[in-house]
C-alpha atoms as a PDB file:
ATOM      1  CA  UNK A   1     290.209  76.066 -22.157  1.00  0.00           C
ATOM      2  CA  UNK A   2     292.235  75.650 -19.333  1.00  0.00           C
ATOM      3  CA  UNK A   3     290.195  76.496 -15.820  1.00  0.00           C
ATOM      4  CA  UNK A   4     292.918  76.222 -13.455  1.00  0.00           C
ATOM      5  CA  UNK A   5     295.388  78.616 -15.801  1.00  0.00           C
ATOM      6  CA  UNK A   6     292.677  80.772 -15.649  1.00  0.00           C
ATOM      7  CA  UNK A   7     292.207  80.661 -11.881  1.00  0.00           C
ATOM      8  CA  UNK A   8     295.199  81.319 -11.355  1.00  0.00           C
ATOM      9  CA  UNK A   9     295.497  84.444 -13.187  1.00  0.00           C
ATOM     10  CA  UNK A  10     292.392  85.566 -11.234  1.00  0.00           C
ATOM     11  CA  UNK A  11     294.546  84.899  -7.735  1.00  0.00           C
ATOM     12  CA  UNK A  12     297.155  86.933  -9.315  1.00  0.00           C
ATOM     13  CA  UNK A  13     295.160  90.139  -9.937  1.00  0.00           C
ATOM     14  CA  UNK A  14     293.495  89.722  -6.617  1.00  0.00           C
ATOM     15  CA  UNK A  15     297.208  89.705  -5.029  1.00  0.00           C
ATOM     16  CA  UNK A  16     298.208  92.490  -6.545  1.00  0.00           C
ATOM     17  CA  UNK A  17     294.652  94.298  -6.181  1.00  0.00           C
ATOM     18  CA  UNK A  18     295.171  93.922  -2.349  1.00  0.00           C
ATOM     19  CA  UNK A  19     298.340  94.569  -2.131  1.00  0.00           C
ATOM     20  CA  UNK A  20     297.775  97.864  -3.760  1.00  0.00           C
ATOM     21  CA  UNK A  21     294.897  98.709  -2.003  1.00  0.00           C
ATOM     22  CA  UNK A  22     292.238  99.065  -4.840  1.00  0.00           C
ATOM     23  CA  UNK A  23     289.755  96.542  -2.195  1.00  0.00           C
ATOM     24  CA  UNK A  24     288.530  97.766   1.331  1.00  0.00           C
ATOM     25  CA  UNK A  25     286.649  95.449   3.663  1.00  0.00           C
ATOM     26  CA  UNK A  26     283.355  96.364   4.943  1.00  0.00           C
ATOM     27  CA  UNK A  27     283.380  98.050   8.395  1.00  0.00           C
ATOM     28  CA  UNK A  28     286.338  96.226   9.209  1.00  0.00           C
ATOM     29  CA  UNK A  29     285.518  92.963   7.775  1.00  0.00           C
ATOM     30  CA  UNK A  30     286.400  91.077   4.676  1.00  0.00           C
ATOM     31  CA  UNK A  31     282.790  89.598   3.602  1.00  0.00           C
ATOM     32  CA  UNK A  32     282.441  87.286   0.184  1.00  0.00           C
ATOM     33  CA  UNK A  33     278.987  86.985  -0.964  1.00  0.00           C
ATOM     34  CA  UNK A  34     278.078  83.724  -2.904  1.00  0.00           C
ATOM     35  CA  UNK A  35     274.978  83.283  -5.064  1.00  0.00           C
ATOM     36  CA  UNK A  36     273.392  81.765  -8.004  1.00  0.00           C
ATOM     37  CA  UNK A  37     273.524  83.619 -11.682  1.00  0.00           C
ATOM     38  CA  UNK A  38     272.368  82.712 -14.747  1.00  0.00           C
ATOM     39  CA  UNK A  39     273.261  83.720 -18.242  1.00  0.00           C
ATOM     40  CA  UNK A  40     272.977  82.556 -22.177  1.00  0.00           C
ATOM     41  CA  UNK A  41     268.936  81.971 -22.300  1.00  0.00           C
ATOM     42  CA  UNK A  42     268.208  80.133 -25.650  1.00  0.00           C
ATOM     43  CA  UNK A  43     265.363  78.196 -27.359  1.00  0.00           C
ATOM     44  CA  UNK A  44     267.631  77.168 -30.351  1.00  0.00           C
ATOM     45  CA  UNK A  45     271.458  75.903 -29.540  1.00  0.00           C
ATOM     46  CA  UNK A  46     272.765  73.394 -26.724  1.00  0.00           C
ATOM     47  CA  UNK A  47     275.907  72.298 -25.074  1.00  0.00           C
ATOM     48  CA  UNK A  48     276.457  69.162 -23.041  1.00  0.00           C
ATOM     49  CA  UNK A  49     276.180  71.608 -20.157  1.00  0.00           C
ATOM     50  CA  UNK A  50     273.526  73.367 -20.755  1.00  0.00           C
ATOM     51  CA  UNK A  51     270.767  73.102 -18.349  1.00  0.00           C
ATOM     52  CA  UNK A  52     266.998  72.958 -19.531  1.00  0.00           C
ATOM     53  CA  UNK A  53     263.707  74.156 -18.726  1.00  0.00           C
ATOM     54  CA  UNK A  54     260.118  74.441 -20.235  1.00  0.00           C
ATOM     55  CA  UNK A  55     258.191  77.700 -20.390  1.00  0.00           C
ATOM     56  CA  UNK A  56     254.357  78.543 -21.480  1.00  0.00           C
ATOM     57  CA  UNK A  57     254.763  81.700 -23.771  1.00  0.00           C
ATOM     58  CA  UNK A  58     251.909  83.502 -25.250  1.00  0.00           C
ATOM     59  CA  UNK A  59     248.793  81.670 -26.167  1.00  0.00           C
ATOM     60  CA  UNK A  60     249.836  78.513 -24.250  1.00  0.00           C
ATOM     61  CA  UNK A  61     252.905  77.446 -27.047  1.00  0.00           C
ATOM     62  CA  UNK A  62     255.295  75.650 -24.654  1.00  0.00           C
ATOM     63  CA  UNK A  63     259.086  75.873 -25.639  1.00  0.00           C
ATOM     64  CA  UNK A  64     262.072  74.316 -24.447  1.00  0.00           C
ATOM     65  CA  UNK A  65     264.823  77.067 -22.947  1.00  0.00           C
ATOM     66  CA  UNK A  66     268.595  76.405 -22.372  1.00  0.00           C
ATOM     67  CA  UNK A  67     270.548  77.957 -20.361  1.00  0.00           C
ATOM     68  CA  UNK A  68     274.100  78.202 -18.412  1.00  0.00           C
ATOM     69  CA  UNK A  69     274.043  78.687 -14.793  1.00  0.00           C
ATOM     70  CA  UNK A  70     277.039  78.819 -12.413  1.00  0.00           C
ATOM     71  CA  UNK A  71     277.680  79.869  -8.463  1.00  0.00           C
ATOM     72  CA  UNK A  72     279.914  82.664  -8.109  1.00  0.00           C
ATOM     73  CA  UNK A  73     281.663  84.035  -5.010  1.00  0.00           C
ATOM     74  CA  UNK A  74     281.998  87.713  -4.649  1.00  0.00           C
ATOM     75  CA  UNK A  75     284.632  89.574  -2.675  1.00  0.00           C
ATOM     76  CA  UNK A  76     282.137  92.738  -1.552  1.00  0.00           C
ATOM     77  CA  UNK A  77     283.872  96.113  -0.793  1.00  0.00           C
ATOM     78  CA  UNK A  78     282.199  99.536  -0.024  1.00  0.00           C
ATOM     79  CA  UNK A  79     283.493 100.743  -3.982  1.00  0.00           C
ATOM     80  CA  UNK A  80     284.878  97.708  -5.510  1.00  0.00           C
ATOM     81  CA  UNK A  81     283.595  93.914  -5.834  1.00  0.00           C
ATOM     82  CA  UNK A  82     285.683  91.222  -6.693  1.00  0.00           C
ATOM     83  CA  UNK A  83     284.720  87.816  -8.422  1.00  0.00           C
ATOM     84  CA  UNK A  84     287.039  85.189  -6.944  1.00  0.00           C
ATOM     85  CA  UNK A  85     285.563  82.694  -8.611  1.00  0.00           C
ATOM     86  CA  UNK A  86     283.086  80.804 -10.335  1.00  0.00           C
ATOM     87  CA  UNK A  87     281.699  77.184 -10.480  1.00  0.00           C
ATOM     88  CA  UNK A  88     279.358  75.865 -13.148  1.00  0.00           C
ATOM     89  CA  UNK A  89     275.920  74.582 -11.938  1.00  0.00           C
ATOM     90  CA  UNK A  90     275.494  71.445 -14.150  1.00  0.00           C
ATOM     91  CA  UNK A  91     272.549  69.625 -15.691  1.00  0.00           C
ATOM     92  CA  UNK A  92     271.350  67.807 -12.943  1.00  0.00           C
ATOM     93  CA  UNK A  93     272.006  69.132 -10.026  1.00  0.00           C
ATOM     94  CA  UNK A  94     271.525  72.169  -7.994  1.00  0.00           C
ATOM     95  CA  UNK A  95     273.033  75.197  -6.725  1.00  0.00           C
ATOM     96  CA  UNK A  96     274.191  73.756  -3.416  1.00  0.00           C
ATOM     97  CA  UNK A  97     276.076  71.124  -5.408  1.00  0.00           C
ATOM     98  CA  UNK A  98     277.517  73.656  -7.286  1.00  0.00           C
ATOM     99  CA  UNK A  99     278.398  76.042  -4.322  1.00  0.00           C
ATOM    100  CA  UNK A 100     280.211  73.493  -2.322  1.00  0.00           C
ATOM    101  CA  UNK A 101     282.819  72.876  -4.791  1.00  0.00           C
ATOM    102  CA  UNK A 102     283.289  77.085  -5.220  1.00  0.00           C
ATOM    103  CA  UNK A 103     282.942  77.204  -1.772  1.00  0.00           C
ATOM    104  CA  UNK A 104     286.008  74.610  -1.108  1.00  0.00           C
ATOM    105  CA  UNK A 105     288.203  75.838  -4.001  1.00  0.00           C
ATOM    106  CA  UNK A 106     288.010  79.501  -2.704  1.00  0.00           C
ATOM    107  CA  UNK A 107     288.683  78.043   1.011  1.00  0.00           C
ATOM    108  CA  UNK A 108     291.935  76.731  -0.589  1.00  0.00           C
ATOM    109  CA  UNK A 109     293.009  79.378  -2.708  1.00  0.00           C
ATOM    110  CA  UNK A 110     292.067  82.711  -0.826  1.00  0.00           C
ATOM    111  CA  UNK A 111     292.275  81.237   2.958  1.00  0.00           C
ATOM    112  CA  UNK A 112     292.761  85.049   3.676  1.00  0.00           C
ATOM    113  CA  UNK A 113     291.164  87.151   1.863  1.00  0.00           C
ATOM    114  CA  UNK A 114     287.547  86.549   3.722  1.00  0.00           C
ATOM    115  CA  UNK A 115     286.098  86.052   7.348  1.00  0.00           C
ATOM    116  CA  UNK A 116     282.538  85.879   6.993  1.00  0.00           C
ATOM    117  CA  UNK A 117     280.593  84.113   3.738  1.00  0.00           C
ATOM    118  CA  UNK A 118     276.913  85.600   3.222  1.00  0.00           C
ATOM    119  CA  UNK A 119     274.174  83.999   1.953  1.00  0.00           C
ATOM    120  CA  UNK A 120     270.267  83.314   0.963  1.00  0.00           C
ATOM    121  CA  UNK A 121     268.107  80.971   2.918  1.00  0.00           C
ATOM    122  CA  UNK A 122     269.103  78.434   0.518  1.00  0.00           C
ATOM    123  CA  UNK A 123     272.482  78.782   2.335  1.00  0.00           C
ATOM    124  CA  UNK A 124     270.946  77.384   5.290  1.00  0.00           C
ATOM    125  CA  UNK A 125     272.500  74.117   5.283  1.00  0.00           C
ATOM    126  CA  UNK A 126     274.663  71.756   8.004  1.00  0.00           C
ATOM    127  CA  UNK A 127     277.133  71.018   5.200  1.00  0.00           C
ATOM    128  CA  UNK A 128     277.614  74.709   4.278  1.00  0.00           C
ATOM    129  CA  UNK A 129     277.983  75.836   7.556  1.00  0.00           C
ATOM    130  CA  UNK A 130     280.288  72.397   8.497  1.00  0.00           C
ATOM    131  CA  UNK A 131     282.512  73.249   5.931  1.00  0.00           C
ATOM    132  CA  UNK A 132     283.163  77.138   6.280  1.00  0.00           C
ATOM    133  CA  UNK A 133     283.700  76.050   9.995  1.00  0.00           C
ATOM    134  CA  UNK A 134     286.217  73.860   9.307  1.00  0.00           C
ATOM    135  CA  UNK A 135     287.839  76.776   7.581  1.00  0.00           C
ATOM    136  CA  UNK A 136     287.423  79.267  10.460  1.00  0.00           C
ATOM    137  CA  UNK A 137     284.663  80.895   8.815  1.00  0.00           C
ATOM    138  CA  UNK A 138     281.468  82.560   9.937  1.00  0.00           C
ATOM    139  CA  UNK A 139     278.319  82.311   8.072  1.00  0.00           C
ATOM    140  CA  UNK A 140     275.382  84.526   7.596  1.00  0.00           C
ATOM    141  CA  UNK A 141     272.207  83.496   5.748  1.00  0.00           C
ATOM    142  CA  UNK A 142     268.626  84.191   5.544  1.00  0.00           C
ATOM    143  CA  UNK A 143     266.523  82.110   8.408  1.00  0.00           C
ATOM    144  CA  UNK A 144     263.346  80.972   6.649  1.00  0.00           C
ATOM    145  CA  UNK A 145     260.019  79.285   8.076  1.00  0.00           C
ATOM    146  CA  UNK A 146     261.228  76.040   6.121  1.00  0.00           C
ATOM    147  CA  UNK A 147     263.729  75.379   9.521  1.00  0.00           C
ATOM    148  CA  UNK A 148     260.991  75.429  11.797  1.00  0.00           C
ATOM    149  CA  UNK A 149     262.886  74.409  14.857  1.00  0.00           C
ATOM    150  CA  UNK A 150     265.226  76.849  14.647  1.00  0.00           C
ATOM    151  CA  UNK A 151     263.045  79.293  13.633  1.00  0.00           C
ATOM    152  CA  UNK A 152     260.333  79.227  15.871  1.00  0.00           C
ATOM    153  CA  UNK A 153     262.853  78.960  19.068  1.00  0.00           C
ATOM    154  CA  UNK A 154     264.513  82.356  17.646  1.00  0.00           C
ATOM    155  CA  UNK A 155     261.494  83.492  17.777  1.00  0.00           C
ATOM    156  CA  UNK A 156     260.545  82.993  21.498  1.00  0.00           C
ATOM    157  CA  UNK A 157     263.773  84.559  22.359  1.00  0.00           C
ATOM    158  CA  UNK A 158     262.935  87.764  21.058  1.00  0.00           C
ATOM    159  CA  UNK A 159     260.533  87.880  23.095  1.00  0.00           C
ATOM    160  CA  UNK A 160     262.441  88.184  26.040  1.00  0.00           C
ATOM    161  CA  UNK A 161     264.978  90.275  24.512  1.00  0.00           C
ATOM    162  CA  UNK A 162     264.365  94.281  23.941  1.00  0.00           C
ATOM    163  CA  UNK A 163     265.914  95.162  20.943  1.00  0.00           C
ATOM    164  CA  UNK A 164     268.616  98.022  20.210  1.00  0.00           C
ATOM    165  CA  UNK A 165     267.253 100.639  18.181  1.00  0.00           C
ATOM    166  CA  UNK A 166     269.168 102.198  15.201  1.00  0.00           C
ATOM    167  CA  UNK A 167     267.767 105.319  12.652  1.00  0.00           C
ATOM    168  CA  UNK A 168     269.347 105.657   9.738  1.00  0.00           C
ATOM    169  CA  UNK A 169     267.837 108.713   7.569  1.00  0.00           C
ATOM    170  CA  UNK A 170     264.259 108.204   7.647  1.00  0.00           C
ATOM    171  CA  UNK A 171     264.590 104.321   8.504  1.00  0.00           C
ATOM    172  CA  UNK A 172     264.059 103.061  11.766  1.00  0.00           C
ATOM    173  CA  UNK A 173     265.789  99.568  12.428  1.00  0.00           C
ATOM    174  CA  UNK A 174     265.296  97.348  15.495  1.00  0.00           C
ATOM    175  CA  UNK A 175     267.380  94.939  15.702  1.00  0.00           C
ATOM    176  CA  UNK A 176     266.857  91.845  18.456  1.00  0.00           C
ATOM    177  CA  UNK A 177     270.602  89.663  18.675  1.00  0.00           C
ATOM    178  CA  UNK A 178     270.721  86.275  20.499  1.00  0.00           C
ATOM    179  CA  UNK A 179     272.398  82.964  20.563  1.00  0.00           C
ATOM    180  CA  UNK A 180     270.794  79.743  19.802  1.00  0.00           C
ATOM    181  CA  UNK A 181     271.760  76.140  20.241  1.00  0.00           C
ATOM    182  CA  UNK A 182     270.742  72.578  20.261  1.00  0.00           C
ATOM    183  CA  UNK A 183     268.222  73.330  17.422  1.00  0.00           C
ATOM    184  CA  UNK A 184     269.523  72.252  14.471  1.00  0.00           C
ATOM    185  CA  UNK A 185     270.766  68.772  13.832  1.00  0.00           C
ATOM    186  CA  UNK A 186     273.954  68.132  11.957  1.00  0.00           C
ATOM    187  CA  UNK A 187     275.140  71.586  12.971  1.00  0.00           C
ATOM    188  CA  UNK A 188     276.270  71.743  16.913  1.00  0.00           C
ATOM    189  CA  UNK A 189     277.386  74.926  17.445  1.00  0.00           C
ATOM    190  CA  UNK A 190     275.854  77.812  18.549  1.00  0.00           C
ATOM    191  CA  UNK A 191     274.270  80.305  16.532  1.00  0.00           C
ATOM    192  CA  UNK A 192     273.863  83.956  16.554  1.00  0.00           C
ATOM    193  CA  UNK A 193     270.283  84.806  15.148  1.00  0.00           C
ATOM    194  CA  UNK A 194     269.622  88.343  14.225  1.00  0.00           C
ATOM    195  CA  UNK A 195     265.997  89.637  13.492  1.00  0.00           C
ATOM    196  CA  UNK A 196     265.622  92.977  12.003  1.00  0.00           C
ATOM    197  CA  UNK A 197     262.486  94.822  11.232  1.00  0.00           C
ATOM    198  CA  UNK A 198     262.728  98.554   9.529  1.00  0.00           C
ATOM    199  CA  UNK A 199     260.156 101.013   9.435  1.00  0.00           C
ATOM    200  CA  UNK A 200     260.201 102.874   6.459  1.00  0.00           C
ATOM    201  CA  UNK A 201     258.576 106.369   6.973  1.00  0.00           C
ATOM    202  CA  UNK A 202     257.392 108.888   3.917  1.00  0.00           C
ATOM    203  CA  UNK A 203     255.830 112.428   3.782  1.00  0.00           C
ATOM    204  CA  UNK A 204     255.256 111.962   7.626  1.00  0.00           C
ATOM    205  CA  UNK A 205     253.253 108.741   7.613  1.00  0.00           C
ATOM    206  CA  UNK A 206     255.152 104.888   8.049  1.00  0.00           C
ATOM    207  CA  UNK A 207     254.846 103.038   4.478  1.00  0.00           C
ATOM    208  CA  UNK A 208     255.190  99.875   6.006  1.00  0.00           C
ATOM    209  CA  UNK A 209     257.663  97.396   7.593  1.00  0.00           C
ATOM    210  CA  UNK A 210     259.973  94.641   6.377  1.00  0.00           C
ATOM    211  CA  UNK A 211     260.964  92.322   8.404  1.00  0.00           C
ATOM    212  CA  UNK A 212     264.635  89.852   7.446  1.00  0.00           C
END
């Protein structure tokens, strides 16, 4: 099988699924979503790239699982998602691995189809951000506890910030937006840190808050 005849079939259909306006962007914005998947979950064949684990089933009988797993990078519209591409996660090593080679390719072969890449907190690295920088890129993913630097100077800044206030049905968002900078080594640009907290209200009474 061919990958790169295959690619470029996939660039083809996106042309001509732009072009014809079957995909929207997003409030304005083309956004491409990329993210770990995994697929073909086994106990009894194997490939030279399938990826293995051990699991403790019933009555504490261990068995061996394989599995595929690959990256994939998502073109997200308000009606239509598009898979750009994909990238195979090999035995070995791990999604970031995996990500930066999807993550270059789709650079390279869609320079404008995207503005801003989203991600999980695994996303969170210098060389992902580096990289979609040197593409004129902006990244978004999930600020964990794990970056305690950053996080923890994000944090103080909220506290001198008042946040703007949205309501959306019966969800209350506030939403606290600042820059921050000299916090993260490797990276040294500024960053734009977001902290959102919803209250989700019910029958009259708040059911709790979540805070990204």
């Amino acid at each position: 099988m061919n990958l790169e005849e295959i690619r470029n079939i996939g660039i083809e259909i996106y042309l001509k699924a732009r072009k014809s306006k079957m995909l929207a962007s997003c409030y304005g914005m083309w956004v491409g979503i990329v993210d770990a998947h995994e697929q073909i979950t086994t106990p009894y064949c194997r490939c030279p790239y399938c990826r293995s684990r051990t699991i403790t089933k019933k009555g504490g009988v261990k068995e061996v699982q394989y599995y595929h797993e690959f990256t994939a990078f998502i073109l997200a519209g308000p009606k239509i998602s598009f898979i750009l591409d994909l990238e195979p996660i090999l035995p070995g090593e791990g999604e970031i691995s995996s990500s930066y080679r999807l993550l270059s390719r789709v650079c390279k072969n869609y320079p404008k189809a995207f503005s801003i890449v989203i991600g999980d907190g695994l996303y969170l690295k210098e060389t992902v951000f580096n990289l979609l920088k040197r593409h004129h890129k902006h990244t978004i993913a999930v600020l964990k506890e794990e970056r305690r630097q950053l996080f923890e100077e994000a944090n103080k800044l909220s506290l001198l910030v008042e946040p703007k206030v949205y309501k959306v049905k019966k969800t209350t968002y506030r939403v606290w937006k600042h820059w921050v900078s000299g916090c993260w080594d490797g990276y040294l640009k500024r960053c734009n840190r977001n902290s959102i907290r919803g209250n989700y209200q019910k029958k009259g009474s708040f059911k709790g808050r979540q805070e990204f």
